[in-house]
Protein backbone atom coordinates (compact mmCIF):
# COMPACT_ATOMS: atom_id res chain seq x y z
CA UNK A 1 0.00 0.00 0.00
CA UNK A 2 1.03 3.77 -0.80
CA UNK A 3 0.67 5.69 2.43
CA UNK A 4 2.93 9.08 3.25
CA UNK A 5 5.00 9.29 0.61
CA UNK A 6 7.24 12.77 -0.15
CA UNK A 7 5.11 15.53 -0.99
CA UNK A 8 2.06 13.81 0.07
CA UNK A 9 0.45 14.62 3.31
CA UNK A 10 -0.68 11.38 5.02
CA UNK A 11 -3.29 9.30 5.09
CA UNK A 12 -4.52 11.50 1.94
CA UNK A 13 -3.20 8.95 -0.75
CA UNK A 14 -3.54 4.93 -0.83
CA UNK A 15 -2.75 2.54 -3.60
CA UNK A 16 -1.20 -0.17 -5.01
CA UNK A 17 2.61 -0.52 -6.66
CA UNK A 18 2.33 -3.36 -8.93
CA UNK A 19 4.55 -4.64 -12.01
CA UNK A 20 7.53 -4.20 -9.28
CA UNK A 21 10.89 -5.35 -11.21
CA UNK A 22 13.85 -5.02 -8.84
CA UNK A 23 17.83 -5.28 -8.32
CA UNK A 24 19.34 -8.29 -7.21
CA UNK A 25 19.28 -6.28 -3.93
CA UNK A 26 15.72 -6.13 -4.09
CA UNK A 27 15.70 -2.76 -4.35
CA UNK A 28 13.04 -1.83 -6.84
CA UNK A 29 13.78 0.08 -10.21
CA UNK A 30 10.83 0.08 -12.03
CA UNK A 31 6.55 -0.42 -10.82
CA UNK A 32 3.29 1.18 -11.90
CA UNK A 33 1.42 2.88 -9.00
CA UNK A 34 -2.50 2.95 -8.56
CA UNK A 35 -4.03 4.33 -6.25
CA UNK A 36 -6.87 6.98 -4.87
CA UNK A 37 -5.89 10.54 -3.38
CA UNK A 38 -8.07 11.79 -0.75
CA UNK A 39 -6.36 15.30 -0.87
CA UNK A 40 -7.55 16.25 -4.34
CA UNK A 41 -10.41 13.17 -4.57
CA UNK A 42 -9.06 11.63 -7.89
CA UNK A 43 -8.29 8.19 -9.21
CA UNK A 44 -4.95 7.83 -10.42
CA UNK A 45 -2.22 5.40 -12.50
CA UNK A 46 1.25 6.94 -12.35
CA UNK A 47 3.79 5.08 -14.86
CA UNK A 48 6.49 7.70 -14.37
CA UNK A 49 8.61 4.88 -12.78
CA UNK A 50 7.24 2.41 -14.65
CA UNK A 51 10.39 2.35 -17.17
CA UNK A 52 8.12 4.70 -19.58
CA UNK A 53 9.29 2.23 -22.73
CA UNK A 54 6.82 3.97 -25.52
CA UNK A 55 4.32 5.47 -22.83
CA UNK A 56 3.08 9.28 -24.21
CA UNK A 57 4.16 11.56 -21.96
CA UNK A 58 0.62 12.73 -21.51
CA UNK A 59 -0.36 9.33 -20.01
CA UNK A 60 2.37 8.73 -17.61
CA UNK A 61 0.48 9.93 -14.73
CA UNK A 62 -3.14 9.49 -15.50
CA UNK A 63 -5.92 11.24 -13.24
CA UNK A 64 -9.78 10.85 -12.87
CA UNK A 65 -11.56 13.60 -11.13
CA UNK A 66 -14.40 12.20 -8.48
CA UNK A 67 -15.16 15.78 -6.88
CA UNK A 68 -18.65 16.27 -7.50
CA UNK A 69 -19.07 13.43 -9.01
CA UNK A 70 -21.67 10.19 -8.03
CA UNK A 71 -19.52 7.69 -8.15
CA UNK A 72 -19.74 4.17 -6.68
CA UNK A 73 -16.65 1.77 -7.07
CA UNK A 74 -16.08 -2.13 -6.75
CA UNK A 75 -12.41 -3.22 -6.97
CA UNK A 76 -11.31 -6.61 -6.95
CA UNK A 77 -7.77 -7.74 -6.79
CA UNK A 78 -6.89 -11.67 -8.03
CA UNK A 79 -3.62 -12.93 -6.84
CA UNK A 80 -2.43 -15.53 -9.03
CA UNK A 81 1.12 -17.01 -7.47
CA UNK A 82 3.06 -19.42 -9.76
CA UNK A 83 6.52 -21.14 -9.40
CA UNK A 84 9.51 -19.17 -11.27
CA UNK A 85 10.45 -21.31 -13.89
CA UNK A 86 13.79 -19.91 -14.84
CA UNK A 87 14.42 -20.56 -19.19
């Protein structure tokens, strides 16, 4: 989850971070963020560390506004875990 991060005042902003590659140090260089910010009451996907291979720059970091809006929303997140099979 996406909770506090610079800039953001927290408990405004929580999300996922999926498509995570990382370092052998399992420090992560690339991921996708998506997530909901209280703070300006928008939907978001943010690709800016995504790697950006052939992303517009106008869709790197996506927003849809809710203010004002009647808007109901059912997510639903599938985990599907399978054994690394290395080629």
């Amino acid at each position: 989850m996406v909770a506090g991060d610079a800039g953001r005042q927290d408990g405004t902003v929580a999300g996922l971070r999926i498509a995570q590659k990382k370092e052998s140090s399992g420090a992560v260089i690339e991921q996708t963020e998506i997530g909901y910010d209280a703070a300006n009451n928008q939907l978001y996907v943010d690709r800016s560390q995504s790697g950006n291979r052939g992303i517009r720059p106008d869709k790197i970091r996506q927003t849809i506004n809710l203010r004002g809006a009647q808007v109901k929303s059912n997510w639903r997140l599938y985990w599907i875990s399978r054994p690394w099979k290395s080629l």
